[in-house]
N, C-alpha and C. Protein backbone atom coordinates (compact mmCIF):
# COMPACT_ATOMS: atom_id res chain seq x y z
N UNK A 1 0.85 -1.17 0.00
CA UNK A 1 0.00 0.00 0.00
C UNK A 1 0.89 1.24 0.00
N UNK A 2 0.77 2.22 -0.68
CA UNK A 2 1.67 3.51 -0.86
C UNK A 2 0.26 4.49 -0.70
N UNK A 3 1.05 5.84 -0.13
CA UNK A 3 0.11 6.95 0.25
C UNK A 3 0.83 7.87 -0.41
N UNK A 4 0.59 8.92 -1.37
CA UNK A 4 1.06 9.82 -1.83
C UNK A 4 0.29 11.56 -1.40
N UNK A 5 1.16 11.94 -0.77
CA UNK A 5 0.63 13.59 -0.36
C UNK A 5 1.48 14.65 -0.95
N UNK A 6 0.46 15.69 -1.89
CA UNK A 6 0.87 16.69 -3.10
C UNK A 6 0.39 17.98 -1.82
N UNK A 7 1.30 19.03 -1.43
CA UNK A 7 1.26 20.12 -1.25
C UNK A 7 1.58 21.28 -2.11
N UNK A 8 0.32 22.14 -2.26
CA UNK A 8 0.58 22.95 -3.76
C UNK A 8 0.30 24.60 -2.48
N UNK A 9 1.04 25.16 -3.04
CA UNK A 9 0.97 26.55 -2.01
C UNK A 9 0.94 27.49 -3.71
N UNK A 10 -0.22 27.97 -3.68
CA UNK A 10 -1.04 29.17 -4.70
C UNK A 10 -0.90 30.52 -4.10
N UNK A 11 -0.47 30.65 -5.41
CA UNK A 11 -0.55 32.56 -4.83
C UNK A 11 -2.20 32.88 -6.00
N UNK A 12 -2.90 33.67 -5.34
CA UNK A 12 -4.24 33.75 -6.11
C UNK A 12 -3.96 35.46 -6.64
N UNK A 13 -4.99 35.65 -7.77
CA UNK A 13 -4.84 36.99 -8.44
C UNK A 13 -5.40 38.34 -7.87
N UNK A 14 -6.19 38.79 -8.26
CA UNK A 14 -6.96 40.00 -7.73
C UNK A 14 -7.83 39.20 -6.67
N UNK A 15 -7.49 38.74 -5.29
CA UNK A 15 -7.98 38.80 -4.13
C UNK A 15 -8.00 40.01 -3.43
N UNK A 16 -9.28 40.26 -2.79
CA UNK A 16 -8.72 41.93 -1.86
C UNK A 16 -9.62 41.28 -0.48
N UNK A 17 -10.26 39.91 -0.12
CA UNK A 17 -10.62 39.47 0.86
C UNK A 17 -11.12 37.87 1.11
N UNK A 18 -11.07 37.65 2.31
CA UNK A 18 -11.25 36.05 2.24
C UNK A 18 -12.34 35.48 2.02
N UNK A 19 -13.73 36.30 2.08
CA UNK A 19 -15.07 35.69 0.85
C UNK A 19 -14.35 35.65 -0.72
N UNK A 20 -13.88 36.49 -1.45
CA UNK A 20 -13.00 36.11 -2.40
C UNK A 20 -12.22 35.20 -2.70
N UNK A 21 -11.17 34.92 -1.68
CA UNK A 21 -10.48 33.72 -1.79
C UNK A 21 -11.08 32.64 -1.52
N UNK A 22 -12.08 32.70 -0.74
CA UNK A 22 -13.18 31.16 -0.75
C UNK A 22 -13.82 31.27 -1.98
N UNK A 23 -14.00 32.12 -3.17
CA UNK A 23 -14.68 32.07 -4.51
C UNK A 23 -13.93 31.51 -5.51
N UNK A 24 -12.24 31.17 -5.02
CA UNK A 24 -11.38 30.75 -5.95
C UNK A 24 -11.44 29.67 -5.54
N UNK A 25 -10.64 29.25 -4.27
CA UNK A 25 -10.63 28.29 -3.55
C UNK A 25 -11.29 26.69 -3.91
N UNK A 26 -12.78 27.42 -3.25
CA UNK A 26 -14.02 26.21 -3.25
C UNK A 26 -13.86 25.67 -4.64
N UNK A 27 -13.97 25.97 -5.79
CA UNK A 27 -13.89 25.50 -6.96
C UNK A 27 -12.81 24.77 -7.41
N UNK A 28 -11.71 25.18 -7.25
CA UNK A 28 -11.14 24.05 -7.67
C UNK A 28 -10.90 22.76 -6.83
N UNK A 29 -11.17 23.28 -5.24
CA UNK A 29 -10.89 21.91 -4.75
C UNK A 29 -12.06 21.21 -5.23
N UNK A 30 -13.41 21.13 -5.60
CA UNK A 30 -14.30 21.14 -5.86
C UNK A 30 -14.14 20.49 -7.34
N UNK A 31 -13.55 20.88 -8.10
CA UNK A 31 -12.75 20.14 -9.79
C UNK A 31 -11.86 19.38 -9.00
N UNK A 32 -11.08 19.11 -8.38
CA UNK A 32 -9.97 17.95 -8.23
C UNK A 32 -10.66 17.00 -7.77
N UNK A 33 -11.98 17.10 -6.99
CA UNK A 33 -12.57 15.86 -6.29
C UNK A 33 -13.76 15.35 -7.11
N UNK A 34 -14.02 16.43 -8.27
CA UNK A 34 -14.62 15.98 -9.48
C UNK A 34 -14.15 14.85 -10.42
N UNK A 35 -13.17 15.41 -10.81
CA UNK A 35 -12.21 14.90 -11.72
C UNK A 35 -11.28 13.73 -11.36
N UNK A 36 -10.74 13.70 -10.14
CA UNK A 36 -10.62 12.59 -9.32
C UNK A 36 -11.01 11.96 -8.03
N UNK A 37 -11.93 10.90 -8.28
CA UNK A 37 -12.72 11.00 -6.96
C UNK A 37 -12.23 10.37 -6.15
N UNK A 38 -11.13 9.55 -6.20
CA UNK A 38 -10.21 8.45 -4.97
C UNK A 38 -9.55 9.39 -4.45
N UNK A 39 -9.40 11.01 -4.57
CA UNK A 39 -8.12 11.49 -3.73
C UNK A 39 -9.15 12.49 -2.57
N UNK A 40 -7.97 12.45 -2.09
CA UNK A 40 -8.85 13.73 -0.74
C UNK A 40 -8.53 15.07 -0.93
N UNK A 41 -8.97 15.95 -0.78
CA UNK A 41 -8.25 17.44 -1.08
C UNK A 41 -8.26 18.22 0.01
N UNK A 42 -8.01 19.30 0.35
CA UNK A 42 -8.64 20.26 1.31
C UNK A 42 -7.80 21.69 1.66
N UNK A 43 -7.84 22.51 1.57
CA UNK A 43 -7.32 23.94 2.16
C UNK A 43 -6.72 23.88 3.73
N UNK A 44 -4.96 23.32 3.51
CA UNK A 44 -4.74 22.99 4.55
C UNK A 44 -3.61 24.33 5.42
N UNK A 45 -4.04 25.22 4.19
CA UNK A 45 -2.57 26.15 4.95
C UNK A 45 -2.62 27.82 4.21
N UNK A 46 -2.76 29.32 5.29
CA UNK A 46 -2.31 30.22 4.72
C UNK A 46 -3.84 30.26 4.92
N UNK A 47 -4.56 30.01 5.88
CA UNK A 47 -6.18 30.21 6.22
C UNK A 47 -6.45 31.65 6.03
N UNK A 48 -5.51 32.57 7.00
CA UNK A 48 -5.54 33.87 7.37
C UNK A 48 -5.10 35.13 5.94
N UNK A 49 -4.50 34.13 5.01
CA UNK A 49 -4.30 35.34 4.10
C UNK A 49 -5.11 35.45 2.72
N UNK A 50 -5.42 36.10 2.23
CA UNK A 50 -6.27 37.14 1.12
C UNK A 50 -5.25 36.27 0.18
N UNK A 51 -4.24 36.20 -0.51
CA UNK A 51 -4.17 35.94 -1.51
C UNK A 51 -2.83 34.62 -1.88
N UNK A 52 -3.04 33.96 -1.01
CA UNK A 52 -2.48 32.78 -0.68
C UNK A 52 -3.09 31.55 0.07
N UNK A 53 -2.77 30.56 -0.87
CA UNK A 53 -3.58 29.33 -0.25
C UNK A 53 -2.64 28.15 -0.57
N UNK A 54 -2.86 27.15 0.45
CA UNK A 54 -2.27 25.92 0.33
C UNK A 54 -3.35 24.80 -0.15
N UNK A 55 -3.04 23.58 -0.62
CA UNK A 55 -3.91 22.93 -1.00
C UNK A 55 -3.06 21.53 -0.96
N UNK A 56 -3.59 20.60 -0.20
CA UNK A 56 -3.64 19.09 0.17
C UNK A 56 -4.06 18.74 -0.54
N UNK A 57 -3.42 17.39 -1.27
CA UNK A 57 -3.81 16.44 -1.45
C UNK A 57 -3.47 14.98 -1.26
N UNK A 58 -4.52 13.71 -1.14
CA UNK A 58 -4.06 12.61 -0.66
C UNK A 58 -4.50 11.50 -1.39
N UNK A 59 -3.66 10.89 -2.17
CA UNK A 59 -4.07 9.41 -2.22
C UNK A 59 -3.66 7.95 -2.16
N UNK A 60 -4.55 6.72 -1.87
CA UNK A 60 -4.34 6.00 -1.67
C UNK A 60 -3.92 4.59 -2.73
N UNK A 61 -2.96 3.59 -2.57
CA UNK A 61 -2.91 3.03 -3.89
C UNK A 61 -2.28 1.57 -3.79
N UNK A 62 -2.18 0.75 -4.77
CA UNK A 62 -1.04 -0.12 -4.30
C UNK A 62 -0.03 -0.19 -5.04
N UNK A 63 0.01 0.95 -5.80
CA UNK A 63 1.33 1.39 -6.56
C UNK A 63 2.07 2.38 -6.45
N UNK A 64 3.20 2.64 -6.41
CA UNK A 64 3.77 3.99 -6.36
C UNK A 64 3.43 4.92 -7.54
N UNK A 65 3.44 4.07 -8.95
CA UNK A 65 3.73 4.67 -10.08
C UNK A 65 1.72 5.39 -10.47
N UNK A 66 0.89 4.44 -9.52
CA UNK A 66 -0.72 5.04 -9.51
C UNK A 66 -0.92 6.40 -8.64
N UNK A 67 0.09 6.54 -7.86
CA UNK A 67 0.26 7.54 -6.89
C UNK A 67 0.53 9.11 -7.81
N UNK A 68 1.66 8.46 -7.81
CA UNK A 68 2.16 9.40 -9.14
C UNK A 68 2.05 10.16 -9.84
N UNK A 69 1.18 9.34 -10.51
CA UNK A 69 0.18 9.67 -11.99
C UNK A 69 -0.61 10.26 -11.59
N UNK A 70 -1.44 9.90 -10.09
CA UNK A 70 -2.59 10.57 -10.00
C UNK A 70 -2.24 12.10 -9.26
N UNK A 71 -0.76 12.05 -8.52
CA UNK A 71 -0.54 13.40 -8.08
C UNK A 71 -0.08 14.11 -9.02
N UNK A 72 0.48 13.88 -10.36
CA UNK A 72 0.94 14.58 -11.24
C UNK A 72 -0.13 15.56 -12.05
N UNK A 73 -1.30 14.86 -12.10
CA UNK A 73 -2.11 15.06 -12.70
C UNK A 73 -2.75 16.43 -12.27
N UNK A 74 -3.17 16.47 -10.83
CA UNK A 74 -3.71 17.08 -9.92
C UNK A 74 -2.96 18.09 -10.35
N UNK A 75 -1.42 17.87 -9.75
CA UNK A 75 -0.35 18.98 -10.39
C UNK A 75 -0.79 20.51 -11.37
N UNK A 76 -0.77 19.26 -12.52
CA UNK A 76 -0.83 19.49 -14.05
C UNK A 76 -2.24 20.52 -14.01
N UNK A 77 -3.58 19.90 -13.23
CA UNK A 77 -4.67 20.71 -13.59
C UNK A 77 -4.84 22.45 -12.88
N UNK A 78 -3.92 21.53 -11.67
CA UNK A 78 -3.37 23.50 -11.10
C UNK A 78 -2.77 24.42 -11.34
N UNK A 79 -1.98 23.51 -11.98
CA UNK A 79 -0.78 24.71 -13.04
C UNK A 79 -1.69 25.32 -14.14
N UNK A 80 -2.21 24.83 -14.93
CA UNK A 80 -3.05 25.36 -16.02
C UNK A 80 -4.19 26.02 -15.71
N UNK A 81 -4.63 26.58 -14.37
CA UNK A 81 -5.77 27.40 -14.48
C UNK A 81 -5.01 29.03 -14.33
N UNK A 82 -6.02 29.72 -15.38
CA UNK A 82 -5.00 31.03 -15.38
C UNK A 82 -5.73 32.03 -14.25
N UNK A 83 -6.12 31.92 -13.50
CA UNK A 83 -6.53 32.69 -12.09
C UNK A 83 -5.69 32.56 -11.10
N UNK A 84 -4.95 31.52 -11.28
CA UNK A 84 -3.96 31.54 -9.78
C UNK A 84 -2.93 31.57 -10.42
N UNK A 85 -1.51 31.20 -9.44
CA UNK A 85 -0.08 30.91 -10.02
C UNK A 85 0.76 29.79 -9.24
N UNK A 86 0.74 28.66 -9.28
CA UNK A 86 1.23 27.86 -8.76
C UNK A 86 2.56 28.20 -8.48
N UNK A 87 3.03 28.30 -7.00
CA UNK A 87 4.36 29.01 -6.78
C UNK A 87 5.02 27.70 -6.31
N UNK A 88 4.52 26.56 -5.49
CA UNK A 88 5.70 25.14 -5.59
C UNK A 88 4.93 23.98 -4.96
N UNK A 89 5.16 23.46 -5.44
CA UNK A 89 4.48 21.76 -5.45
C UNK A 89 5.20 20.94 -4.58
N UNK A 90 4.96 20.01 -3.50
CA UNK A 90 5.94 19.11 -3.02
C UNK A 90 4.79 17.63 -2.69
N UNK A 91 5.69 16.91 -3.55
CA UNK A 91 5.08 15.59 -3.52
C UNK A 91 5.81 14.46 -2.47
N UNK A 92 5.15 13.56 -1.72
CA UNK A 92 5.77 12.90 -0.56
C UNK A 92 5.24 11.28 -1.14
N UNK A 93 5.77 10.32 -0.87
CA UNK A 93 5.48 9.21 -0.60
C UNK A 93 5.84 8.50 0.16
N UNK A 94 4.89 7.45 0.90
CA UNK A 94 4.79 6.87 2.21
C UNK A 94 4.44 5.37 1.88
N UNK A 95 4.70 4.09 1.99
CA UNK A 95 4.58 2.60 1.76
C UNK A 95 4.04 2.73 3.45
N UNK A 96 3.78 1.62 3.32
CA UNK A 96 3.77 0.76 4.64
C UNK A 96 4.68 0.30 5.40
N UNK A 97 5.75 0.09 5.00
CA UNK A 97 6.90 -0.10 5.79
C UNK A 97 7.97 1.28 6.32
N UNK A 98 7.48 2.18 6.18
CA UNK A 98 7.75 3.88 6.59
C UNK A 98 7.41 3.56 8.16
C-alpha cells in the first residue's frame, strides 16, 4: 500500500478578501474531487491570508507509479488554471513499511 501527499501553495490573483479567496478556492478543490474522486483534497494552509492558499492532497494506492500519476495530474490541472499561479508543489510518498 503507498500513500502519496501533493502540497501545492497558490498565490491567487486580484484577491482583496477572504469571501473572495473562498470564490477561488471552493472551486477548484471542488474540480480535483470531481475529476478525481479516490483522492482527498482540502485547504490545509495560509487560512488567514487574502491571496495565498495551500492545497492538500491525498491518495491512496497499491502502486507507487498510480500515486504518481494521480498526483501529477492534480499537479498538471493547477498549473493550467489562469486565475492563480502555482508558486511550488511538493510531492511525498509513504509505503507501509515507513
Amino acid at each position: 500500500m503507498y500513500v502519496g501527499a501533493l502540497t501545492l501553495d497558490i498565490l491567487l490573483g486580484d484577491v482583496h478578501s477572504l469571501k473572495q479567496k473562498r470564490s477561488v478556492v471552493r472551486p477548484l478543490i471542488a474540480e480535483l474531487q470531481r475529476r478525481y474522486p479516490s483522492i482527498a483534497v482540502a485547504e490545509t494552509g495560509h487560512l488567514d491570508l487574502h491571496r495565498r492558499a495551500e492545497v492538500g492532497v491525498a491518495v491512496v494506492s497499491a502502486s507507487a507509479g498510480n500515486c504518481r500519476e494521480v498526483l501529477d495530474a492534480c499537479e498538471r490541472m493547477v498549473a493550467f488554471r489562469p486565475e492563480i499561479e502555482l508558486l511550488s508543489a511538493r510531492q511525498r510518498l509513504y509505503n507501509d513499511e515507513d
